[in-house]
C-alpha atoms as a PDB file:
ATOM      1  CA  UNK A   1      34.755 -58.150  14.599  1.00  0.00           C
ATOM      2  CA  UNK A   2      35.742 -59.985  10.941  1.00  0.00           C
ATOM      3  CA  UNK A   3      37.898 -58.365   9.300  1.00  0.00           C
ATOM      4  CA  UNK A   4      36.046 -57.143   6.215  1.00  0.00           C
ATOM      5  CA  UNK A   5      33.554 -55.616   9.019  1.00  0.00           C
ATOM      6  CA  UNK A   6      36.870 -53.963  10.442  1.00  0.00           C
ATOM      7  CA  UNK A   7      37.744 -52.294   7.228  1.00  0.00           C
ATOM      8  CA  UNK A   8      34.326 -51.211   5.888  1.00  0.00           C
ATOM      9  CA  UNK A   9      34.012 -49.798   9.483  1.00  0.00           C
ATOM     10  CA  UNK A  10      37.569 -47.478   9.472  1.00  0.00           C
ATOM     11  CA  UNK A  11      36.783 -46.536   5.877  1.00  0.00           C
ATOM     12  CA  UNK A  12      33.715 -45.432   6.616  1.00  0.00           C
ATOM     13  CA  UNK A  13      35.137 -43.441   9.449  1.00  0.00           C
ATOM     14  CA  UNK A  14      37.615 -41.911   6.958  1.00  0.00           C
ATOM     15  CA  UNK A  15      34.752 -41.130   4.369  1.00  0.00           C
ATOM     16  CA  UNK A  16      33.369 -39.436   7.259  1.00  0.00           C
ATOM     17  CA  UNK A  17      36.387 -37.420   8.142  1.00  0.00           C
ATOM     18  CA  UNK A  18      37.382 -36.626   4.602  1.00  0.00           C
ATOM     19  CA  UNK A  19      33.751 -35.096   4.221  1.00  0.00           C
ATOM     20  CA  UNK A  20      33.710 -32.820   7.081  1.00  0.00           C
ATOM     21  CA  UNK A  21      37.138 -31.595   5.963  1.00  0.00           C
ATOM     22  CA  UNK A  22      35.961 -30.832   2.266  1.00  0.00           C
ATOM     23  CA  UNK A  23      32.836 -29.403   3.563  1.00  0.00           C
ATOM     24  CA  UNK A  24      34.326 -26.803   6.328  1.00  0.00           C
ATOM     25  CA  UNK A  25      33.507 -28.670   9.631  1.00  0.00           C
ATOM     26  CA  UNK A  26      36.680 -27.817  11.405  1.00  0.00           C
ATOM     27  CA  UNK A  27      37.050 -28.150  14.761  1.00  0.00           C
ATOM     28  CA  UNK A  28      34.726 -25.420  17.309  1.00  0.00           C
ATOM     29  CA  UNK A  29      38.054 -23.703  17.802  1.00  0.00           C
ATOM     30  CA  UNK A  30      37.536 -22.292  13.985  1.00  0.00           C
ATOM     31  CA  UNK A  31      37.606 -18.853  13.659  1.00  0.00           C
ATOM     32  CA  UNK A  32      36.886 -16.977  10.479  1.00  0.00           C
ATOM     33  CA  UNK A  33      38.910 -14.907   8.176  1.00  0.00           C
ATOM     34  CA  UNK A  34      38.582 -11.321   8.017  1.00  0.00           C
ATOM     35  CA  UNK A  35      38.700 -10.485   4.778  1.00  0.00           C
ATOM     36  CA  UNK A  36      42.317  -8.318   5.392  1.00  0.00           C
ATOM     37  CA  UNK A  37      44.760 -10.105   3.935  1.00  0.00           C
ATOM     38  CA  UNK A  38      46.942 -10.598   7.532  1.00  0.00           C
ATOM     39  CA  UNK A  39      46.976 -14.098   7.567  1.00  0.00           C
ATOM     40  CA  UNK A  40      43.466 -14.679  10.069  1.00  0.00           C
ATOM     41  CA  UNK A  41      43.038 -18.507   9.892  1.00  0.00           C
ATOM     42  CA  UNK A  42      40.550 -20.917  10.589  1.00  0.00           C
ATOM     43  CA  UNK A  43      42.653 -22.762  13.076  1.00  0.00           C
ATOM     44  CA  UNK A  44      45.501 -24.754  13.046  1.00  0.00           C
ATOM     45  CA  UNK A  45      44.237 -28.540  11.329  1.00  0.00           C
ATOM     46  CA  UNK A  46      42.126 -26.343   8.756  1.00  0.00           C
ATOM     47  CA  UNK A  47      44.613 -24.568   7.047  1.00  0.00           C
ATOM     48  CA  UNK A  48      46.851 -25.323   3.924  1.00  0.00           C
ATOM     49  CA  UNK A  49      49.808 -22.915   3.071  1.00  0.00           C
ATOM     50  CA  UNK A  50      50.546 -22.300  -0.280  1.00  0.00           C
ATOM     51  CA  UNK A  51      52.856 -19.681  -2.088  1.00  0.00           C
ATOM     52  CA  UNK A  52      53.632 -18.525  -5.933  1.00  0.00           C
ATOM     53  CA  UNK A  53      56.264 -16.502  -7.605  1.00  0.00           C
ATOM     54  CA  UNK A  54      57.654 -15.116 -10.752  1.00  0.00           C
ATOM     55  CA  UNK A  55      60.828 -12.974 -10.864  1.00  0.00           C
ATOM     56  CA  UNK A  56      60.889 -10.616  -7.787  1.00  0.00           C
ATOM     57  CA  UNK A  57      57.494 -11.209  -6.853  1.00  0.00           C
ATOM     58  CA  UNK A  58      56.061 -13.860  -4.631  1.00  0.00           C
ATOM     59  CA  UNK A  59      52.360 -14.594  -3.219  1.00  0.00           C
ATOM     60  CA  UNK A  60      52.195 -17.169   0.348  1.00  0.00           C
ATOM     61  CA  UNK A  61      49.231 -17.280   2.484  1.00  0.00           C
ATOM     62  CA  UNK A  62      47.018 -20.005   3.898  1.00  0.00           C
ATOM     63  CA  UNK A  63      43.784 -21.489   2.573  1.00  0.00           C
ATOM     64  CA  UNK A  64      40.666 -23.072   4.272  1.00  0.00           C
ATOM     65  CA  UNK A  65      37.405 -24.212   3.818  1.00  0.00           C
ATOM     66  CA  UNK A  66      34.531 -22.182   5.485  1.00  0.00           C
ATOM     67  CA  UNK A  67      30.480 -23.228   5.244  1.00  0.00           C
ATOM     68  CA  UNK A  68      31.241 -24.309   1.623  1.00  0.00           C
ATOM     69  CA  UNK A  69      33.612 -21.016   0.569  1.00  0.00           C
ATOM     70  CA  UNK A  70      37.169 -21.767   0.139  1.00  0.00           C
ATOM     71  CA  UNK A  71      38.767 -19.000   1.706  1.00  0.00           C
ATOM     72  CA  UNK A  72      42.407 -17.856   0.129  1.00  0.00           C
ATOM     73  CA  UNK A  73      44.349 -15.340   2.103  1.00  0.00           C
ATOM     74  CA  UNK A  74      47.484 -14.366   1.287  1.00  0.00           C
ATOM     75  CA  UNK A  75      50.496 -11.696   0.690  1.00  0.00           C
ATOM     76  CA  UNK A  76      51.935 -10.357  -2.936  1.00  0.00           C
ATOM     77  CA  UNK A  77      55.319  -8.968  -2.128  1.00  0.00           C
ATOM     78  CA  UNK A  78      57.681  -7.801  -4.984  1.00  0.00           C
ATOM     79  CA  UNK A  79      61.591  -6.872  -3.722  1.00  0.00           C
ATOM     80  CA  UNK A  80      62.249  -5.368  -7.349  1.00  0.00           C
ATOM     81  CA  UNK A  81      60.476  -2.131  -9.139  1.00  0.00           C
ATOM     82  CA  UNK A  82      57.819  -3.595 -11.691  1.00  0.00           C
ATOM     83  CA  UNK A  83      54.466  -4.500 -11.739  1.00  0.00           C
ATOM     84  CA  UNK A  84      53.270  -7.845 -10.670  1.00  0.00           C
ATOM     85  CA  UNK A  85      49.845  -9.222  -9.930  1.00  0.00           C
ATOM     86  CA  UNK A  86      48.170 -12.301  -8.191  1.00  0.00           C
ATOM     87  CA  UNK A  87      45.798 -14.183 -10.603  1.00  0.00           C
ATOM     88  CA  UNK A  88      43.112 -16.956  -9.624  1.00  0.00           C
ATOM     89  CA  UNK A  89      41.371 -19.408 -12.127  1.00  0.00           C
ATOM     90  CA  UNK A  90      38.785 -21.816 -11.139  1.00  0.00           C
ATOM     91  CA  UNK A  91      36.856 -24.873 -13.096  1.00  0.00           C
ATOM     92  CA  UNK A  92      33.568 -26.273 -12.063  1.00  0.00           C
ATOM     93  CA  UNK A  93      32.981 -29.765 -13.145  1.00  0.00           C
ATOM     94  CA  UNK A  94      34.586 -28.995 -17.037  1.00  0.00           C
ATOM     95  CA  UNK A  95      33.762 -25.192 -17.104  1.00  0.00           C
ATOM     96  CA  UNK A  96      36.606 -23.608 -17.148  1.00  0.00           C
ATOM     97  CA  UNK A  97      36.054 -19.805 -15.946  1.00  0.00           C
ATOM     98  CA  UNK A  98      38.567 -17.196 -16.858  1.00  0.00           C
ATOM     99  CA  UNK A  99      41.606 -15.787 -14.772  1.00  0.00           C
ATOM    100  CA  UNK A 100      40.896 -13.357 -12.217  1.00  0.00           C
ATOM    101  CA  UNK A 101      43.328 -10.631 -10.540  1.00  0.00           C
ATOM    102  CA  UNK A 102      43.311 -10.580  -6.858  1.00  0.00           C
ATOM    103  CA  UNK A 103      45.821  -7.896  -6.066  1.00  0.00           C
ATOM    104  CA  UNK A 104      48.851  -5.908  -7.756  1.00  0.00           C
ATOM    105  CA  UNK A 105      51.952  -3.898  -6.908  1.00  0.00           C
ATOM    106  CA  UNK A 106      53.920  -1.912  -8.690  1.00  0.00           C
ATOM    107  CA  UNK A 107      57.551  -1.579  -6.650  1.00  0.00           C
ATOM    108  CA  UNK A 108      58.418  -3.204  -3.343  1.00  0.00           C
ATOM    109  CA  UNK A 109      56.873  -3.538  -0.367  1.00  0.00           C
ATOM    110  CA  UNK A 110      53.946  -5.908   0.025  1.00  0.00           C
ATOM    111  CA  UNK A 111      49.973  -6.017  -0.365  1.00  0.00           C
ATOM    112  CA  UNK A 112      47.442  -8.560   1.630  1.00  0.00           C
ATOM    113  CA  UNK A 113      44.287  -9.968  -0.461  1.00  0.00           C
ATOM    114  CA  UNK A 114      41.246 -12.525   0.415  1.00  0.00           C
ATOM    115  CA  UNK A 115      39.631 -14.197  -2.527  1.00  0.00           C
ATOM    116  CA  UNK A 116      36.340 -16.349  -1.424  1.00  0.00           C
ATOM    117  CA  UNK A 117      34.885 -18.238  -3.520  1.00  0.00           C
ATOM    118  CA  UNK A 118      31.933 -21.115  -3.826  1.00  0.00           C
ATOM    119  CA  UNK A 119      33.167 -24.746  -3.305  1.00  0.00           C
ATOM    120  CA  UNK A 120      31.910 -28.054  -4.070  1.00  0.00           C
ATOM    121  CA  UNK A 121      33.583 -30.954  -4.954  1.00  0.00           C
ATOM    122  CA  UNK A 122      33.880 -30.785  -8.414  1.00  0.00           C
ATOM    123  CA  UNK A 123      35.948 -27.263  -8.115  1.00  0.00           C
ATOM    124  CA  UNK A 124      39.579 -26.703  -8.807  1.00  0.00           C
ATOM    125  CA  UNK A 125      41.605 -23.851  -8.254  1.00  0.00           C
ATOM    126  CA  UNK A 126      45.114 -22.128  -9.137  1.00  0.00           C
ATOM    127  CA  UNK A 127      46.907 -18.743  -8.310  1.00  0.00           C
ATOM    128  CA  UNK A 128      49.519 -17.380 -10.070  1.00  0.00           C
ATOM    129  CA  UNK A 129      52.526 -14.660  -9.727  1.00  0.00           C
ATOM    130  CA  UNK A 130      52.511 -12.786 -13.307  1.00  0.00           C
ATOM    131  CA  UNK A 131      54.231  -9.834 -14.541  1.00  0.00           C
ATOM    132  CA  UNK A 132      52.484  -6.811 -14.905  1.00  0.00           C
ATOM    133  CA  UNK A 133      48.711  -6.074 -14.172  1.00  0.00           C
ATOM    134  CA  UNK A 134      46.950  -6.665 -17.093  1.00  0.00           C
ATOM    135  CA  UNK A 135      46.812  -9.938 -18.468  1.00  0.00           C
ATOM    136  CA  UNK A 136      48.452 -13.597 -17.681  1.00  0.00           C
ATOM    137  CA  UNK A 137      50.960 -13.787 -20.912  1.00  0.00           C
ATOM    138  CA  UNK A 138      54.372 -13.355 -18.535  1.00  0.00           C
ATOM    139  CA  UNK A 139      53.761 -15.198 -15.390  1.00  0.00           C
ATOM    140  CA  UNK A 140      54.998 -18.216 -12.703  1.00  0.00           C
ATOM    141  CA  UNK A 141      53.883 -21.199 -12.458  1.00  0.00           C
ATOM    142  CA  UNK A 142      50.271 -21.980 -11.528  1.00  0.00           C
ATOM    143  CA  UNK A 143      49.904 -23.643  -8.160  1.00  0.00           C
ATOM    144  CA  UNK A 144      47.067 -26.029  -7.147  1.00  0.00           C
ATOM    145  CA  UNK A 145      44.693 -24.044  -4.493  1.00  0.00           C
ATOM    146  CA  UNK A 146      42.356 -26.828  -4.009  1.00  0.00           C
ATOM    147  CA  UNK A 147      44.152 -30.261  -3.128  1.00  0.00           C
ATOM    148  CA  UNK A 148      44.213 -31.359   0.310  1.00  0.00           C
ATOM    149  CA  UNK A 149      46.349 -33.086   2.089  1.00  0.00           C
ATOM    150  CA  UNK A 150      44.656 -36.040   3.920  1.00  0.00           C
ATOM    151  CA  UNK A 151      46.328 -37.368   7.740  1.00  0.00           C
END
């Protein structure tokens, strides 16, 4: 085998690869979330962890791709007494859709949330820790929900 047939040949087998990942086709071991916030994955080499905070609040979970839904399920816990609230914001291609809230607590303790949500890809995604639970004026910073680690 040349070696330009060598390299079209492993990079289409990484094209490959790359789109089953973006596209959900994880391995048959893949279970699916449950929609409880606990942390339900959709096995091992499909998931992403990811995590947020602002002041005595933080948001961690996983996320994965299911039949074209990315799937984020996570946990807001706040160790002080205000409010705080877990906000999502996706684009698709250049439309830019407005900040949604995916959970709140007011005090300690701890609250589980699932966001689904359409994905092709052309979609990008943040969550964000913010103060309070009406708006996104005081709040962390935003972290990426929809890169993905390749390998």
């Amino acid at each position: 085998m040349s070696p330009r047939t060598r390299t079209l040949a492993t990079t289409a087998a990484l094209a490959t690869t790359v789109a089953l990942a973006l596209y959900g086709a994880g391995p048959a071991t893949a279970s699916t979330g449950t929609g409880t916030g606990t942390g339900v994955t959709a096995g091992a080499a499909a998931t992403v962890p990811w995590s947020a905070s602002h002041d005595t609040a933080s948001a961690a979970g996983e996320r994965w791709l299911e039949s074209g839904t990315l799937v984020l399920d996570g946990t807001l816990t706040n160790t002080g007494t205000g409010c705080y609230s877990v906000w999502t914001r996706f684009a698709h291609d250049f439309v830019v859709l407005p900040s949604t809230k995916q959970a709140e607590i007011c005090g300690a303790g701890s609250v589980g949330f699932t966001v689904r949500k359409s994905y092709t890809y052309t979609t990008t995604g943040t969550v964000r820790v913010c103060r309070g639970t009406t708006g996104t004026t005081d709040c962390g910073q935003a972290v990426s929900i929809t890169h993905w680690p390749i390998g």
